[in-house]
C-alpha atoms as a PDB file:
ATOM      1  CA  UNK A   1     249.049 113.084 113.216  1.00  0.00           C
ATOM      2  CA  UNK A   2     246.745 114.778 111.413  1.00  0.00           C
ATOM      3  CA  UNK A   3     242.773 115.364 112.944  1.00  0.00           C
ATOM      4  CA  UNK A   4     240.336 114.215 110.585  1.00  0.00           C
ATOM      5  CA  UNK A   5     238.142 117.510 109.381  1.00  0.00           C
ATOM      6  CA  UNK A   6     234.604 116.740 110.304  1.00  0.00           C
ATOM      7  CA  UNK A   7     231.974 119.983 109.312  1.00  0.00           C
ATOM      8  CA  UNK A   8     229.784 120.360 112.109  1.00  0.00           C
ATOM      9  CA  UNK A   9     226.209 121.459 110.183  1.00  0.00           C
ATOM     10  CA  UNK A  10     226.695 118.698 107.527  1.00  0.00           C
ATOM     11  CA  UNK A  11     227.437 115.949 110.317  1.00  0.00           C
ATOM     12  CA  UNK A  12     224.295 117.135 112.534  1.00  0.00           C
ATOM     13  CA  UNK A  13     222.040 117.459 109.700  1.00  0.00           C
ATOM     14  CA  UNK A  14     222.960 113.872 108.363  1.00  0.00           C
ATOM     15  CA  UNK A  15     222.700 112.945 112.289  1.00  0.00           C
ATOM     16  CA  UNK A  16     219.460 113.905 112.472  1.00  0.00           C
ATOM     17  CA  UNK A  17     217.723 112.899 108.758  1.00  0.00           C
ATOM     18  CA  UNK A  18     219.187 109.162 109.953  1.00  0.00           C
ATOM     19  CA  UNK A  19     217.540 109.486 113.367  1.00  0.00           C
ATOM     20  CA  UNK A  20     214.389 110.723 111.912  1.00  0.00           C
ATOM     21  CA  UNK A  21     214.015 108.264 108.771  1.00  0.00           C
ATOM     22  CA  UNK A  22     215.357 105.308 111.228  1.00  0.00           C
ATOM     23  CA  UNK A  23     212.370 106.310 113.345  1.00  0.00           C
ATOM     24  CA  UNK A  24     209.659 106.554 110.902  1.00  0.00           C
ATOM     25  CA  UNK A  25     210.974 103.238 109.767  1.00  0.00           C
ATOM     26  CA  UNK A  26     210.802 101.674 113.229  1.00  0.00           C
ATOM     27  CA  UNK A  27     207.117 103.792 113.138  1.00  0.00           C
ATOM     28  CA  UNK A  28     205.927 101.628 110.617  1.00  0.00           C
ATOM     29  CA  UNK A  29     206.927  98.142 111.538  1.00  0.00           C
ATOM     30  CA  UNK A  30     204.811  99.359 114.905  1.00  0.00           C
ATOM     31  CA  UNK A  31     201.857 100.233 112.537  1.00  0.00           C
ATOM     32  CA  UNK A  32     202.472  96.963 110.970  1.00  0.00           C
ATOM     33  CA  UNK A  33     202.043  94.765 114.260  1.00  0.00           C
ATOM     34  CA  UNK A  34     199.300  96.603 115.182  1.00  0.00           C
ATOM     35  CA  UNK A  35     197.506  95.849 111.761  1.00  0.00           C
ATOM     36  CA  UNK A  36     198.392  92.670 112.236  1.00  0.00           C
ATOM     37  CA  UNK A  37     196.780  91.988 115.470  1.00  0.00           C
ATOM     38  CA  UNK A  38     193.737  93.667 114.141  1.00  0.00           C
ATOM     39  CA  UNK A  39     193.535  91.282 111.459  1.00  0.00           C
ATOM     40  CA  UNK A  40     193.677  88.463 114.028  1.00  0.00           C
ATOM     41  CA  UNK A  41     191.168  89.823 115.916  1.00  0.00           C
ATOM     42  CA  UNK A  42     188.730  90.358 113.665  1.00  0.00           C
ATOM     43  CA  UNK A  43     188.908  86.552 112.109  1.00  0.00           C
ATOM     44  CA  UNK A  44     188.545  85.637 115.730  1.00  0.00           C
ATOM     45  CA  UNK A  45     186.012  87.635 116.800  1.00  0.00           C
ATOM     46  CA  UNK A  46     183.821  86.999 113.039  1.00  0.00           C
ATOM     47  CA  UNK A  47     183.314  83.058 114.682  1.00  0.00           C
ATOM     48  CA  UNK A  48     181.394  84.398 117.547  1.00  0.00           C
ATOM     49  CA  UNK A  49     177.798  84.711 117.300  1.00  0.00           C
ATOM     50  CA  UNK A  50     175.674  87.824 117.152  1.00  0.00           C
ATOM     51  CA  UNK A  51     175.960  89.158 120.384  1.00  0.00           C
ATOM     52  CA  UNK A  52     172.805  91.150 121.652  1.00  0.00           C
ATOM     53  CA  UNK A  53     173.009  94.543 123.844  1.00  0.00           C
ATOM     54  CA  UNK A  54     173.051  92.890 126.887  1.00  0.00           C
ATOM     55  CA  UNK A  55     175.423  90.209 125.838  1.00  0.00           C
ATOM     56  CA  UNK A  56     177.566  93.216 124.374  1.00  0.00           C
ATOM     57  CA  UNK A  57     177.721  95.895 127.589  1.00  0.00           C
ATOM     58  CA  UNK A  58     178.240  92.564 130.012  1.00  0.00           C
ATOM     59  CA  UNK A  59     181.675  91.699 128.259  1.00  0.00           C
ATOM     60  CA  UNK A  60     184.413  92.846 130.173  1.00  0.00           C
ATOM     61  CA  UNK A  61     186.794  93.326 127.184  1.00  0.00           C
ATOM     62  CA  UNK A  62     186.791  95.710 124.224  1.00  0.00           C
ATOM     63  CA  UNK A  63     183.574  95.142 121.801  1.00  0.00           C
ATOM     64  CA  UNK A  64     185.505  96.550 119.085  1.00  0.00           C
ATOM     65  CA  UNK A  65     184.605  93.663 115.824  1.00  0.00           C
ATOM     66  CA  UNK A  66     182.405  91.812 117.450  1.00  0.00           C
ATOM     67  CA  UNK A  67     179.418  91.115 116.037  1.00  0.00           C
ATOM     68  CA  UNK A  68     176.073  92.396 116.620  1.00  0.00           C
ATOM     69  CA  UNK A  69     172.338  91.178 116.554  1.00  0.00           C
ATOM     70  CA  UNK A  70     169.652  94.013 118.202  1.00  0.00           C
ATOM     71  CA  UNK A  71     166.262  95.046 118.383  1.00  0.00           C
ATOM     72  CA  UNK A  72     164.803  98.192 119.069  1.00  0.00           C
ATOM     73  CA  UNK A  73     162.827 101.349 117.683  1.00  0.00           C
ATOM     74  CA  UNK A  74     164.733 102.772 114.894  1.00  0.00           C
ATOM     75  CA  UNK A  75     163.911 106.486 114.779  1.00  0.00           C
ATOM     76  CA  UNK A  76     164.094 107.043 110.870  1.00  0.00           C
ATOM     77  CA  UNK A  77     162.979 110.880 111.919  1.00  0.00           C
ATOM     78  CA  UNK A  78     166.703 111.609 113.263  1.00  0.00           C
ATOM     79  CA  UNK A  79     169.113 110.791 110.843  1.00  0.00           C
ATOM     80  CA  UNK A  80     172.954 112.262 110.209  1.00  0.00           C
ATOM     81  CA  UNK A  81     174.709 112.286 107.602  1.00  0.00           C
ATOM     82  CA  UNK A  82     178.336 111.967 107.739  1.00  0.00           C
ATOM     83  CA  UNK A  83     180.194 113.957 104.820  1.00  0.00           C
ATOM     84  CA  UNK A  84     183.169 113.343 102.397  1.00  0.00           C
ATOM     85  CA  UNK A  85     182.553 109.624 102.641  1.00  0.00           C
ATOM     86  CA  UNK A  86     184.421 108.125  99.556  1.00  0.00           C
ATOM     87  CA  UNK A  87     183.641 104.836  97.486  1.00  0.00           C
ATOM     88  CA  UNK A  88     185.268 104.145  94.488  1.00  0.00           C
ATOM     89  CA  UNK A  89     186.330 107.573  93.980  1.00  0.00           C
ATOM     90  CA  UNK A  90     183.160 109.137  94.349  1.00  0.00           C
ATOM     91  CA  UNK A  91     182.270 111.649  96.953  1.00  0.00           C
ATOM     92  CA  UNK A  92     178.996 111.073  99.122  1.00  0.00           C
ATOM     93  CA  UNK A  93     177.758 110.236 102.961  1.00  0.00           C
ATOM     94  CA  UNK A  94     177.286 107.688 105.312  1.00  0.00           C
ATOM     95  CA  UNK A  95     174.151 107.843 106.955  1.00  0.00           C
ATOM     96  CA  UNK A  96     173.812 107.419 110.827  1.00  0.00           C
ATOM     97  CA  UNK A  97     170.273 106.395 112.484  1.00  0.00           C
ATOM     98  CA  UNK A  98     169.647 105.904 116.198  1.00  0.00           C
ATOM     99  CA  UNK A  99     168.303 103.116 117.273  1.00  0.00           C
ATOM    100  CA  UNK A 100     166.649 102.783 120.927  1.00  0.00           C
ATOM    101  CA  UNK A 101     166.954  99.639 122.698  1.00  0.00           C
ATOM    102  CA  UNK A 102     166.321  98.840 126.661  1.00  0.00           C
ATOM    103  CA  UNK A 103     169.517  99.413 127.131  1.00  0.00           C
ATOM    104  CA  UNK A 104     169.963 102.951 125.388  1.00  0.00           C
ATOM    105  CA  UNK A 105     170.550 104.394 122.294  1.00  0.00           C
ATOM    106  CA  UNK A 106     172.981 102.775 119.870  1.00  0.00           C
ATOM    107  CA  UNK A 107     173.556 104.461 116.646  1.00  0.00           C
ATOM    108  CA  UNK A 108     173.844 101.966 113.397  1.00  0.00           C
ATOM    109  CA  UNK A 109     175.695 103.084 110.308  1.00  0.00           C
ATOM    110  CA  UNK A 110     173.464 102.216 107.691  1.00  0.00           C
ATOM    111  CA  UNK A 111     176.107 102.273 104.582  1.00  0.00           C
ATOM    112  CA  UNK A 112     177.062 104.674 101.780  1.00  0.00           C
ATOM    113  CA  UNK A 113     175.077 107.098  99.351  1.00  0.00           C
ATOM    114  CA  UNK A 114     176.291 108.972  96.306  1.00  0.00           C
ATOM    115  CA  UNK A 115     176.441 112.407  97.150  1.00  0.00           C
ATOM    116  CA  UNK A 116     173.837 114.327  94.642  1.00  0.00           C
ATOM    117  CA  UNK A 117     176.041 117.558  93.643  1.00  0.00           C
ATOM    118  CA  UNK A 118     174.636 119.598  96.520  1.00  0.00           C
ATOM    119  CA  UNK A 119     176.038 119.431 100.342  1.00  0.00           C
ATOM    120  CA  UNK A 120     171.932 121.324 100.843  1.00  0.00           C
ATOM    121  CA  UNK A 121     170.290 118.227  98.943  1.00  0.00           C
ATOM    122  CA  UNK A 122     170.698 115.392 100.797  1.00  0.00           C
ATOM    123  CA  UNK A 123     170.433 112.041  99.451  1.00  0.00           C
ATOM    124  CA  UNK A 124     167.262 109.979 100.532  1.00  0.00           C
ATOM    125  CA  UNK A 125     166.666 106.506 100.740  1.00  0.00           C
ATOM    126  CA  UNK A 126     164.324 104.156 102.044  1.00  0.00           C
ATOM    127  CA  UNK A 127     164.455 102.916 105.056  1.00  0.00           C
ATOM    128  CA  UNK A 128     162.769  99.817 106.144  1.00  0.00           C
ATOM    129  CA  UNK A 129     162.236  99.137 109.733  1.00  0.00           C
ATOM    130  CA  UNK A 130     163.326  95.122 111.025  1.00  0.00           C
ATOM    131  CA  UNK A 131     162.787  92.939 113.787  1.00  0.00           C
ATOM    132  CA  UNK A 132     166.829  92.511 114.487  1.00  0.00           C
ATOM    133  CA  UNK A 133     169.638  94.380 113.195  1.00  0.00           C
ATOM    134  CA  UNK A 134     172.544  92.437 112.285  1.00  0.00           C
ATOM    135  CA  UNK A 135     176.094  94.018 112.231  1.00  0.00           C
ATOM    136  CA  UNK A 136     179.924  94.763 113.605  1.00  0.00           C
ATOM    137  CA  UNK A 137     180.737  96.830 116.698  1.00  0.00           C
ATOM    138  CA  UNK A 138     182.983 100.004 115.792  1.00  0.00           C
ATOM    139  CA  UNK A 139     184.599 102.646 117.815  1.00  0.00           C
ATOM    140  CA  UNK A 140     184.027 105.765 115.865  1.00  0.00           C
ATOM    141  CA  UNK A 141     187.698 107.304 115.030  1.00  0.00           C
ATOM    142  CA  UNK A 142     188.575 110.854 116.275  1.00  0.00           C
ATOM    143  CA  UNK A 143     190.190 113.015 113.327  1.00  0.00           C
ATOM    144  CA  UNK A 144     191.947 115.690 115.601  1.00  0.00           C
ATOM    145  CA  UNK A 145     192.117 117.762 111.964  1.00  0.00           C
ATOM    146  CA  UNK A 146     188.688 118.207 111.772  1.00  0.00           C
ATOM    147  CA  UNK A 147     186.317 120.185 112.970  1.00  0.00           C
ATOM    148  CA  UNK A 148     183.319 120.606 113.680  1.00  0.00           C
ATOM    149  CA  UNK A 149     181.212 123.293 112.799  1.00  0.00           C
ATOM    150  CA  UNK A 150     177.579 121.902 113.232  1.00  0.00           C
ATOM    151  CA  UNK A 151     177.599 121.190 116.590  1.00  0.00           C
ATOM    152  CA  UNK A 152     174.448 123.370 117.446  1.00  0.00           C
ATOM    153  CA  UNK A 153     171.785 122.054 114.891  1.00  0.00           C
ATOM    154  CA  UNK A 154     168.778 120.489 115.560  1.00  0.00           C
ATOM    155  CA  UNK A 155     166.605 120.135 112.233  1.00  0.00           C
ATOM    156  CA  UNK A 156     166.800 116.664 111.298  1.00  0.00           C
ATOM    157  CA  UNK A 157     168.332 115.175 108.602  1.00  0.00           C
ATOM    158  CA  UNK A 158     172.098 116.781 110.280  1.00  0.00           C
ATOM    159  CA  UNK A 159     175.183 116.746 108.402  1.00  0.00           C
ATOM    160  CA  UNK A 160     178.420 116.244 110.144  1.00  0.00           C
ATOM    161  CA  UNK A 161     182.055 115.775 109.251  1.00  0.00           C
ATOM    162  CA  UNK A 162     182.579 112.443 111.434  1.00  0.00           C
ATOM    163  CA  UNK A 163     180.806 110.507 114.092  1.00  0.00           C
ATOM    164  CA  UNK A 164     181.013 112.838 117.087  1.00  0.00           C
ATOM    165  CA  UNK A 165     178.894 111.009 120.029  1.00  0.00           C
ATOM    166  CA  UNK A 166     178.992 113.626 121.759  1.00  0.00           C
ATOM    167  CA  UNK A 167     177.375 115.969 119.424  1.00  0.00           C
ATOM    168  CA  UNK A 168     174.785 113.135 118.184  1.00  0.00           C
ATOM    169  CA  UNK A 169     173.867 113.015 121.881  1.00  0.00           C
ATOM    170  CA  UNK A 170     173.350 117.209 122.523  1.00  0.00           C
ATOM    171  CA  UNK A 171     171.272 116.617 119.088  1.00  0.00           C
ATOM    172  CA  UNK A 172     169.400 113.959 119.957  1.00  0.00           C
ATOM    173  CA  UNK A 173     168.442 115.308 123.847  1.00  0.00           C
ATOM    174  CA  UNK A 174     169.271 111.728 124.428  1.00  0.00           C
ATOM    175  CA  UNK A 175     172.425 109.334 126.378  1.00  0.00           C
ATOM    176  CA  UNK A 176     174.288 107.586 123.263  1.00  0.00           C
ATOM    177  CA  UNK A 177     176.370 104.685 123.778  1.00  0.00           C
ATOM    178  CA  UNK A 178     179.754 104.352 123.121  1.00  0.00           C
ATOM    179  CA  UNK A 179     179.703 102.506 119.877  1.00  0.00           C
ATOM    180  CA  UNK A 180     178.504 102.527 116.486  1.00  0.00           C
ATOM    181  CA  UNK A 181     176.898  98.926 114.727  1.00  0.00           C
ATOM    182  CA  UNK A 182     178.013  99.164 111.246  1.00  0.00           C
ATOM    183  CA  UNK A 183     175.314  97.125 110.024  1.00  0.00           C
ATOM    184  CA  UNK A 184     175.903  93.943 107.647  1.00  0.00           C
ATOM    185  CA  UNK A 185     175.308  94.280 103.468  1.00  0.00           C
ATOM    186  CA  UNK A 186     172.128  94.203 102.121  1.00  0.00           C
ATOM    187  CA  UNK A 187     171.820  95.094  98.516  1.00  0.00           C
ATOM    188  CA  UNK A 188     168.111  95.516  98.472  1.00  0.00           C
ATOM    189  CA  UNK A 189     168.964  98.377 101.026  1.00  0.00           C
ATOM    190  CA  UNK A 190     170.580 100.548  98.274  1.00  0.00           C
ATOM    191  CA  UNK A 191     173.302 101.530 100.302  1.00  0.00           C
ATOM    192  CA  UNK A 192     177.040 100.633  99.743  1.00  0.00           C
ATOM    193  CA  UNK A 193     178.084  98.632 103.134  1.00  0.00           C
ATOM    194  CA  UNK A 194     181.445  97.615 102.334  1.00  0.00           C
ATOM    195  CA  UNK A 195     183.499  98.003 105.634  1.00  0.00           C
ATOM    196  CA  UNK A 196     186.705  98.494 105.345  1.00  0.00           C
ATOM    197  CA  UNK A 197     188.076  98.544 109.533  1.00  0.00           C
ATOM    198  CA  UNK A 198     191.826  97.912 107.841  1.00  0.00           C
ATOM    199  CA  UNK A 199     192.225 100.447 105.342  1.00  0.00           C
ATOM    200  CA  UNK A 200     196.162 100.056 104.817  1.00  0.00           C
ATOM    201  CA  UNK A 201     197.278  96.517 104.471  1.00  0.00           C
ATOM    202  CA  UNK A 202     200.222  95.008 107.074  1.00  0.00           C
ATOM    203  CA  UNK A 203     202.541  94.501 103.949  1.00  0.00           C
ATOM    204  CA  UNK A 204     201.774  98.386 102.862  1.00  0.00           C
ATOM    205  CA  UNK A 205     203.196  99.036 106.243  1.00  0.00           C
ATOM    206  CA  UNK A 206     206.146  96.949 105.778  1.00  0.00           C
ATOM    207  CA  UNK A 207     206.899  97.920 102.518  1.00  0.00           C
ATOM    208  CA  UNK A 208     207.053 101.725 103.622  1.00  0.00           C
ATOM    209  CA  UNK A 209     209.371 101.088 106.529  1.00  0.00           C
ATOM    210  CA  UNK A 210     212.190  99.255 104.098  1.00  0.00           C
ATOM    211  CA  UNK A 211     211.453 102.666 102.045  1.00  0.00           C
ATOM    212  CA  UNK A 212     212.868 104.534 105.138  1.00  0.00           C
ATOM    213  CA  UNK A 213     215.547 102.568 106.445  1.00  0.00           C
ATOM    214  CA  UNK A 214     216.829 101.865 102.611  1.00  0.00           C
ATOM    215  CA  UNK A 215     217.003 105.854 102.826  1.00  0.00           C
ATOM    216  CA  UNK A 216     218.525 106.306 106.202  1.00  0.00           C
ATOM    217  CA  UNK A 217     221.290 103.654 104.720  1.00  0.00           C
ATOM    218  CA  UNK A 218     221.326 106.003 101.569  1.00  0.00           C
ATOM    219  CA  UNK A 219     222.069 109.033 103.617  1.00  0.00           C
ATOM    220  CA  UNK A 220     224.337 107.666 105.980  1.00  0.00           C
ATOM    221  CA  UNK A 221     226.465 106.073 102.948  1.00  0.00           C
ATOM    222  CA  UNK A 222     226.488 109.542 100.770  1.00  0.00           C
ATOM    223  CA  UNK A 223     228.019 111.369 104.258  1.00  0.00           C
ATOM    224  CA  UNK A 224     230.417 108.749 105.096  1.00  0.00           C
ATOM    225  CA  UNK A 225     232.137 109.109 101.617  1.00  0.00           C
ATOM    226  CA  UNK A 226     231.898 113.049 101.360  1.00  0.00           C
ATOM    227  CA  UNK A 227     233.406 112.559 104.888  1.00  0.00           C
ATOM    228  CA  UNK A 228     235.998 110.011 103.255  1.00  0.00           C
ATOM    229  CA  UNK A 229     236.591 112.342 100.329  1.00  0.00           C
ATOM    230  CA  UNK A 230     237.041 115.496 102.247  1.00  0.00           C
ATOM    231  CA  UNK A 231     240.281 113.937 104.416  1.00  0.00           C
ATOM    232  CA  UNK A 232     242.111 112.441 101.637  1.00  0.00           C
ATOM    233  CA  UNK A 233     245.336 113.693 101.317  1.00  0.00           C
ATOM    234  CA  UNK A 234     245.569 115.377  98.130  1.00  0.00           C
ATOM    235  CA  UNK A 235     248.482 114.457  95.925  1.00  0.00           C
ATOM    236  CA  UNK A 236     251.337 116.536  95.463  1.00  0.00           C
ATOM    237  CA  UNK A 237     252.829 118.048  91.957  1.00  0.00           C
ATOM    238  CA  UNK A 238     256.379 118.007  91.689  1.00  0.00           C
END
């Protein structure tokens, strides 16, 4: 009996584009769950009241979404601005000001502002000072693909390429906590503050990973009948 032929590079490289879309599939459906859970969370988490600073740093959970009501001295003199910020598909910044409450230094994310044509003209706007200061708790995201090149300055207004505590803190000469309030909309503030903690939607998710394992069946189908092809016997002429 004849041994079936089976090419060795063609079988490993359809081995491993299977593997690989199967797990990027699998990948997504993850991404999915967590997005989901997110979601939950912050409905949840939206019924609770405004939580104050001591209410906030006595939970023993993650404050991540909940929301926020504090009071403090906002130092307007200290502000950072956090570049390539998009909003409907304009460029501009997100500008971060320190508050100082008994408790420490919490930095609020005031919103958006158009960015003016010049990275060395910042945009200004004013800033009102309030009795409370009403927003969401947020874990500033660490981009591992950027980085930071102003981490020395200390001439106030700052620009930096994301919310780096750390360097807001050698800035500042000052302990910042962990989090950042991104306060709630205002449109007499004139800045854009509309949050977005979910960019990608769960069904985005879902919708990708059929994408992969639709190819992974694709690939495994077109090597199975090149495979099927290359046995066959091939008719003899007489």
């Amino acid at each position: 009996m004849k041994l079936p032929i089976i090419p060795i590079v063609p079988t490993a490289i359809a081995v491993i584009c299977v593997i690989a879309m199967t797990g990027l599939g699998l990948w997504q459906l993850d991404r999915q769950a967590q997005k989901e859970i997110r979601l939950a969370q912050l409905e949840e988490r939206r019924q609770n009241h405004p939580h104050t600073i001591d209410e906030l740093l006595s939970l023993e959970t993650s404050i991540q979404d909940f929301p926020a009501q504090l009071n403090g001295n906002l130092l307007t003199d200290k502000l950072f601005y956090i570049d390539n910020k998009i909003y409907q598909g304009q460029v501009g910044f997100d500008v971060i000001v320190p508050l100082q409450t008994e408790r420490g230094v919490v930095m609020l994310n005031l919103g958006w502002l158009k960015n003016l044509g010049s990275r060395d003209l910042l945009p200004k706007q004013q800033i009102d000072p309030s009795d409370f200061y009403f927003g969401v708790v947020s874990y500033p995201s660490d981009n591992r693909m950027i980085v930071e090149t102003n981490t020395s300055a200390t001439e106030f207004p700052i620009l930096l390429q994301q919310i780096d505590l750390s360097v807001i803190e050698i800035a500042l000469d000052m302990e910042v906590l962990d989090f950042v309030v991104n306060v709630d909309p205002n449109p007499a503030s004139g800045f854009v503050r509309e949050w977005t903690p979910v960019v990608m939607a769960p069904e985005k998710h879902l919708g990708y990973a059929i994408q992969w394992f639709g190819l992974a069946i694709a690939c495994l189908t077109i090597y199975l009948l090149s495979l099927i092809k290359l046995n066959k016997p091939s008719s003899s002429v007489l």
